[in-house]
N, C-alpha and C. Protein backbone atom coordinates (compact mmCIF):
# COMPACT_ATOMS: atom_id res chain seq x y z
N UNK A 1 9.94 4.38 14.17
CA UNK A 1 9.84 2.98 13.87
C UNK A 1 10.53 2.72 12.54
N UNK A 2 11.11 1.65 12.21
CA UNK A 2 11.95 1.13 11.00
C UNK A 2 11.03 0.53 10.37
N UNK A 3 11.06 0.95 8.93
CA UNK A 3 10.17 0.09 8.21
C UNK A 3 10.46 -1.07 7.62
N UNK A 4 11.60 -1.48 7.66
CA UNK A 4 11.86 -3.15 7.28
C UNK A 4 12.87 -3.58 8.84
N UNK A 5 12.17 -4.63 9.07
CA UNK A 5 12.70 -5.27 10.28
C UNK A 5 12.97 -6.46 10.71
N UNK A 6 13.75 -6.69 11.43
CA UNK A 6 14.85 -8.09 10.73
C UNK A 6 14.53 -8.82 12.04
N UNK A 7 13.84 -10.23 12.10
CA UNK A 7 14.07 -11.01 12.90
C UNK A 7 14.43 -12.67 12.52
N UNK A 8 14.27 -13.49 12.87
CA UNK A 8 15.18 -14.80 12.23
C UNK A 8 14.33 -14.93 10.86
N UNK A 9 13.77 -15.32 10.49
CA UNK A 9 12.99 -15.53 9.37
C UNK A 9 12.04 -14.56 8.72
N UNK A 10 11.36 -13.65 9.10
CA UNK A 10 10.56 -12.75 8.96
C UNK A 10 10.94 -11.25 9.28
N UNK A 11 10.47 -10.54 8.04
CA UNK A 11 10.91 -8.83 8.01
C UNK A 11 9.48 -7.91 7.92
N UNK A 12 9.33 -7.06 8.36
CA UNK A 12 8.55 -6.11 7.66
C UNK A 12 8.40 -5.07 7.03
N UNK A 13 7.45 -4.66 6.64
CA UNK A 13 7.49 -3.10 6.14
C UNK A 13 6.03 -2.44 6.00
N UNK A 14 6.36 -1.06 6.60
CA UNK A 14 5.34 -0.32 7.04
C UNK A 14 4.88 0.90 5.55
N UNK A 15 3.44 0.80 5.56
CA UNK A 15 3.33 1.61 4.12
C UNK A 15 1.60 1.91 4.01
N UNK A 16 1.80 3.38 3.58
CA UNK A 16 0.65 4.19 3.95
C UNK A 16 -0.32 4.30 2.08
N UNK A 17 -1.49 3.58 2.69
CA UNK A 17 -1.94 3.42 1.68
C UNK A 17 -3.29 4.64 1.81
N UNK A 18 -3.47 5.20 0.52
CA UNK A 18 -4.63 5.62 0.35
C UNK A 18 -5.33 5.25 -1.08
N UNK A 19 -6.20 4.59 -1.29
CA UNK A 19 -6.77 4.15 -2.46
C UNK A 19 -8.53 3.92 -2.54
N UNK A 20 -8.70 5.32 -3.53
CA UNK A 20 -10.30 5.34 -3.66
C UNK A 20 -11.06 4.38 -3.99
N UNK A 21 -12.45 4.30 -3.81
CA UNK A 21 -13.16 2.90 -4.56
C UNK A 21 -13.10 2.88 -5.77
N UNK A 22 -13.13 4.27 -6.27
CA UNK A 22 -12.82 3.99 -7.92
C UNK A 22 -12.03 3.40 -8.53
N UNK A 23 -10.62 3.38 -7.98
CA UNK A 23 -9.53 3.12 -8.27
C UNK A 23 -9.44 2.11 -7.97
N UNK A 24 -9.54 1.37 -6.94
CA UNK A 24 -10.18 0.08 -6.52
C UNK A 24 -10.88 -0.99 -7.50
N UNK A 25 -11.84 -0.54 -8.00
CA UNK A 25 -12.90 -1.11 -9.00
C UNK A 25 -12.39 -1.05 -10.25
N UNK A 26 -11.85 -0.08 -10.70
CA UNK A 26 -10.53 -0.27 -11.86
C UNK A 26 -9.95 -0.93 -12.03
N UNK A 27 -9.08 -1.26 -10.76
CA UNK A 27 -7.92 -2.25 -10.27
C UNK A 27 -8.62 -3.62 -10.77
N UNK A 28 -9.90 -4.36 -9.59
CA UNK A 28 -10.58 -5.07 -10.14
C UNK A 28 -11.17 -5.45 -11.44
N UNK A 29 -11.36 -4.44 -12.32
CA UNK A 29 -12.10 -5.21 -13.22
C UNK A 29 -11.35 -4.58 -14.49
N UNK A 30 -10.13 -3.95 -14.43
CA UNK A 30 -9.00 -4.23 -14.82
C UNK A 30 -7.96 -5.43 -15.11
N UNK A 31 -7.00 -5.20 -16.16
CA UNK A 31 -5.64 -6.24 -15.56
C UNK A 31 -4.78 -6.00 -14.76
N UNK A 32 -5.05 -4.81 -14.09
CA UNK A 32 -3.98 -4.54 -12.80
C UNK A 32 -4.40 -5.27 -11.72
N UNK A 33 -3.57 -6.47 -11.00
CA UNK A 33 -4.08 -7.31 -9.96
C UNK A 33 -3.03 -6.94 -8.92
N UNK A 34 -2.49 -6.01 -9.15
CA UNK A 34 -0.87 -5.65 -7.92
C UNK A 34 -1.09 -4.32 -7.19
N UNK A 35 -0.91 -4.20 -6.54
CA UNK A 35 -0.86 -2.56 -5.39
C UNK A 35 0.81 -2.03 -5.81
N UNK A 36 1.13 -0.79 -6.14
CA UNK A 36 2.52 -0.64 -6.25
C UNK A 36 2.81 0.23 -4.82
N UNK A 37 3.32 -0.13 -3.54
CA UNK A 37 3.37 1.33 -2.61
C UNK A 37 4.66 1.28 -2.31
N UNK A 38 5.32 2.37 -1.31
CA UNK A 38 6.40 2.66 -0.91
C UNK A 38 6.41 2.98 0.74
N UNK A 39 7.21 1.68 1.17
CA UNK A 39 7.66 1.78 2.70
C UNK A 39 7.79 3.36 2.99
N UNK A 40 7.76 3.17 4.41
CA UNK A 40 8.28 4.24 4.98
C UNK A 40 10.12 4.73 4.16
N UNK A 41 10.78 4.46 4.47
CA UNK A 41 12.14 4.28 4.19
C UNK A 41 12.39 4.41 2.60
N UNK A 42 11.30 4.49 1.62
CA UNK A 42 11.45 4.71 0.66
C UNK A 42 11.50 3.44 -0.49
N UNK A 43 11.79 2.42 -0.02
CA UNK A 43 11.60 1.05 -0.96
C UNK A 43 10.30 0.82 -1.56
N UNK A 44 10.28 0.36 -2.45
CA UNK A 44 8.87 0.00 -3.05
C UNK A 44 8.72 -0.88 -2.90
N UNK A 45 7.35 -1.37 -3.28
CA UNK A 45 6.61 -3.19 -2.71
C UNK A 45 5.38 -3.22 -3.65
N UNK A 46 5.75 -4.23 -4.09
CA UNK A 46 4.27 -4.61 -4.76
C UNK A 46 3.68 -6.10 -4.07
N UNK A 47 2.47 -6.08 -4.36
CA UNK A 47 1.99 -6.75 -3.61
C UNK A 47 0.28 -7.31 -3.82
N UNK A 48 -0.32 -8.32 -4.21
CA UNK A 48 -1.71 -8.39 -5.17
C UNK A 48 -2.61 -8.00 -4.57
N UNK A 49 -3.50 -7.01 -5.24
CA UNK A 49 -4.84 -6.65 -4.66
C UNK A 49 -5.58 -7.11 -3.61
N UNK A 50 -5.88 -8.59 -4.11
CA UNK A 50 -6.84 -8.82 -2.96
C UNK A 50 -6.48 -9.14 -1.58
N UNK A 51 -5.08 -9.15 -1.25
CA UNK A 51 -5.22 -9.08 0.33
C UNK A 51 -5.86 -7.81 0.99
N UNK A 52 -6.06 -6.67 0.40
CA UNK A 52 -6.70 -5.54 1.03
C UNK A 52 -8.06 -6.13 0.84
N UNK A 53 -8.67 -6.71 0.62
CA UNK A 53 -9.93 -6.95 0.92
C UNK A 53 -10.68 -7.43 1.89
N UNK A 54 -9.97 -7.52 3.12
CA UNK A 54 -10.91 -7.35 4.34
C UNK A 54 -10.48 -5.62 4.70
N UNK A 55 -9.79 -4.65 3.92
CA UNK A 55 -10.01 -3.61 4.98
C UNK A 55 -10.50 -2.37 3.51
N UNK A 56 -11.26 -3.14 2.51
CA UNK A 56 -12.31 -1.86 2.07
C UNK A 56 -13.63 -1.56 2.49
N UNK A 57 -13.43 -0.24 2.62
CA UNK A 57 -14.66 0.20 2.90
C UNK A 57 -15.29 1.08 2.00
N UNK A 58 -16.55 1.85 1.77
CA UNK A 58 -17.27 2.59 0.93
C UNK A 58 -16.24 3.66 0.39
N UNK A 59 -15.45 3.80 0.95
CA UNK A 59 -14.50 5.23 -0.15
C UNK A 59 -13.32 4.27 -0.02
N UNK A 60 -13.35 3.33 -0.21
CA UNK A 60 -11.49 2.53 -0.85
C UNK A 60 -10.94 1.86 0.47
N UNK A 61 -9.49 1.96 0.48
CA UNK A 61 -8.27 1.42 1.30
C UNK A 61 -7.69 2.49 1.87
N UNK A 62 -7.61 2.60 2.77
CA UNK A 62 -6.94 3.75 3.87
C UNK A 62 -6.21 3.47 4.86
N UNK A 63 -5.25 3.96 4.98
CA UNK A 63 -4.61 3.81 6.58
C UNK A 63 -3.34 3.03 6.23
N UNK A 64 -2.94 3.08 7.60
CA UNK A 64 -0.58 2.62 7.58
C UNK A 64 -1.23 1.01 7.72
N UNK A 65 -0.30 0.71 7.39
CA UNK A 65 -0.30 -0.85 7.16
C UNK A 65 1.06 -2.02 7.28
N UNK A 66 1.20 -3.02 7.94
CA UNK A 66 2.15 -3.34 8.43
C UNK A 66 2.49 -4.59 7.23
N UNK A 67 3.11 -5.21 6.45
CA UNK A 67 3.06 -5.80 5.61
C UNK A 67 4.30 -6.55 6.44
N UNK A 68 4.30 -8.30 6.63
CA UNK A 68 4.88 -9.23 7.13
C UNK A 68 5.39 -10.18 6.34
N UNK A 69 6.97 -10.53 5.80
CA UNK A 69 7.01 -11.28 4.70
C UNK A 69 8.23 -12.24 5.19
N UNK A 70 8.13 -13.19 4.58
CA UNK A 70 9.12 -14.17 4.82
C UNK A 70 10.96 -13.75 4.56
N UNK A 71 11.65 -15.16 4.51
CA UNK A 71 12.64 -14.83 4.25
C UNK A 71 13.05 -14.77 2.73
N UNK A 72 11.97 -15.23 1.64
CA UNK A 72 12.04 -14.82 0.55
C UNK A 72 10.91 -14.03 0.23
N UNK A 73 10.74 -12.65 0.57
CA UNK A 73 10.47 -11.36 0.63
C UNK A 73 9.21 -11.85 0.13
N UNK A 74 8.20 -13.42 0.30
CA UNK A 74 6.73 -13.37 0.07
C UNK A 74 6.16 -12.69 1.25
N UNK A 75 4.89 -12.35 0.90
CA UNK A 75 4.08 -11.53 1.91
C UNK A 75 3.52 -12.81 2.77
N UNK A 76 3.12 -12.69 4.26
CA UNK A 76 2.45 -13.62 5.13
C UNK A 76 1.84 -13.01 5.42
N UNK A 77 1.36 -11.39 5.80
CA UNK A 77 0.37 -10.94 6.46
C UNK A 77 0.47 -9.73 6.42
N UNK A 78 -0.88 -9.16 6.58
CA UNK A 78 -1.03 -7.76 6.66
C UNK A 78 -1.80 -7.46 7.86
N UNK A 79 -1.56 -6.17 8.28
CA UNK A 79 -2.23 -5.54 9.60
C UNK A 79 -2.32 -4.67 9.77
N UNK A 80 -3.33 -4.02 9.78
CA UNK A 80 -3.57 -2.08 9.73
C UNK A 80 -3.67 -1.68 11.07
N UNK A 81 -2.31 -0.80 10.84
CA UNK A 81 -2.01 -0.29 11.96
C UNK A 81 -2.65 1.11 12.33
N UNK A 82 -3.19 1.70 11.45
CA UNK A 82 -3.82 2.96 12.21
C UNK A 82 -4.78 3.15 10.92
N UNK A 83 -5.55 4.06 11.12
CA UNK A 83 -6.98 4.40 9.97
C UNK A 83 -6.78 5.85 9.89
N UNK A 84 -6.58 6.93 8.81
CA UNK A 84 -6.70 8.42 8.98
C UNK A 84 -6.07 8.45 9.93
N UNK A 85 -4.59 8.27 10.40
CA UNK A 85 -3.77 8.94 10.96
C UNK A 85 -3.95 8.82 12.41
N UNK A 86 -4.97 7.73 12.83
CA UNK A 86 -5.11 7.39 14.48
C UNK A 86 -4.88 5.87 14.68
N UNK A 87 -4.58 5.67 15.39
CA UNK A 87 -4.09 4.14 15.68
C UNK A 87 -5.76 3.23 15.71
N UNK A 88 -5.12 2.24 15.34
CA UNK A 88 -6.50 1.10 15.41
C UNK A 88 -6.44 -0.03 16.51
């Protein structure tokens, strides 16, 4: 699968997050409000914390993740595509 993908208006990119609650809660009550990760393909993406917040659970953020962004590379959506390495 390609991790940035080109259709008329909208691209994506696929990117494997693992992030503890600690690190998490840092993040939060920190001034870090950004996720820094790296597509498949090697590009980096940043992107603000709290959209992962419908998918923490008791040990953090886990799992591949499909990140959906416009034609000026804002984010529209996220979608977790698999959890620990099994599809969801």
């Amino acid at each position: 699968m390609s991790s940035l993908s080109k259709s008329s208006s909208t691209r994506s990119l696929v990117v494997d997050l693992s992030i503890s609650a600690g690190k998490l809660e840092t993040m939060y009550r920190g001034r870090t409000r950004t996720v820094l990760a790296w597509s498949e393909d090697g590009r980096s993406v940043r992107f603000p914390i709290q959209i992962l917040r419908p998918f923490v659970a008791r040990d953090g953020v886990r799992g591949r993740f499909l990140l959906a962004l416009n034609a000026q590379n804002r984010l529209q959506k996220i979608t977790r595509l698999s959890f620990n390495g099994t599809e969801s």
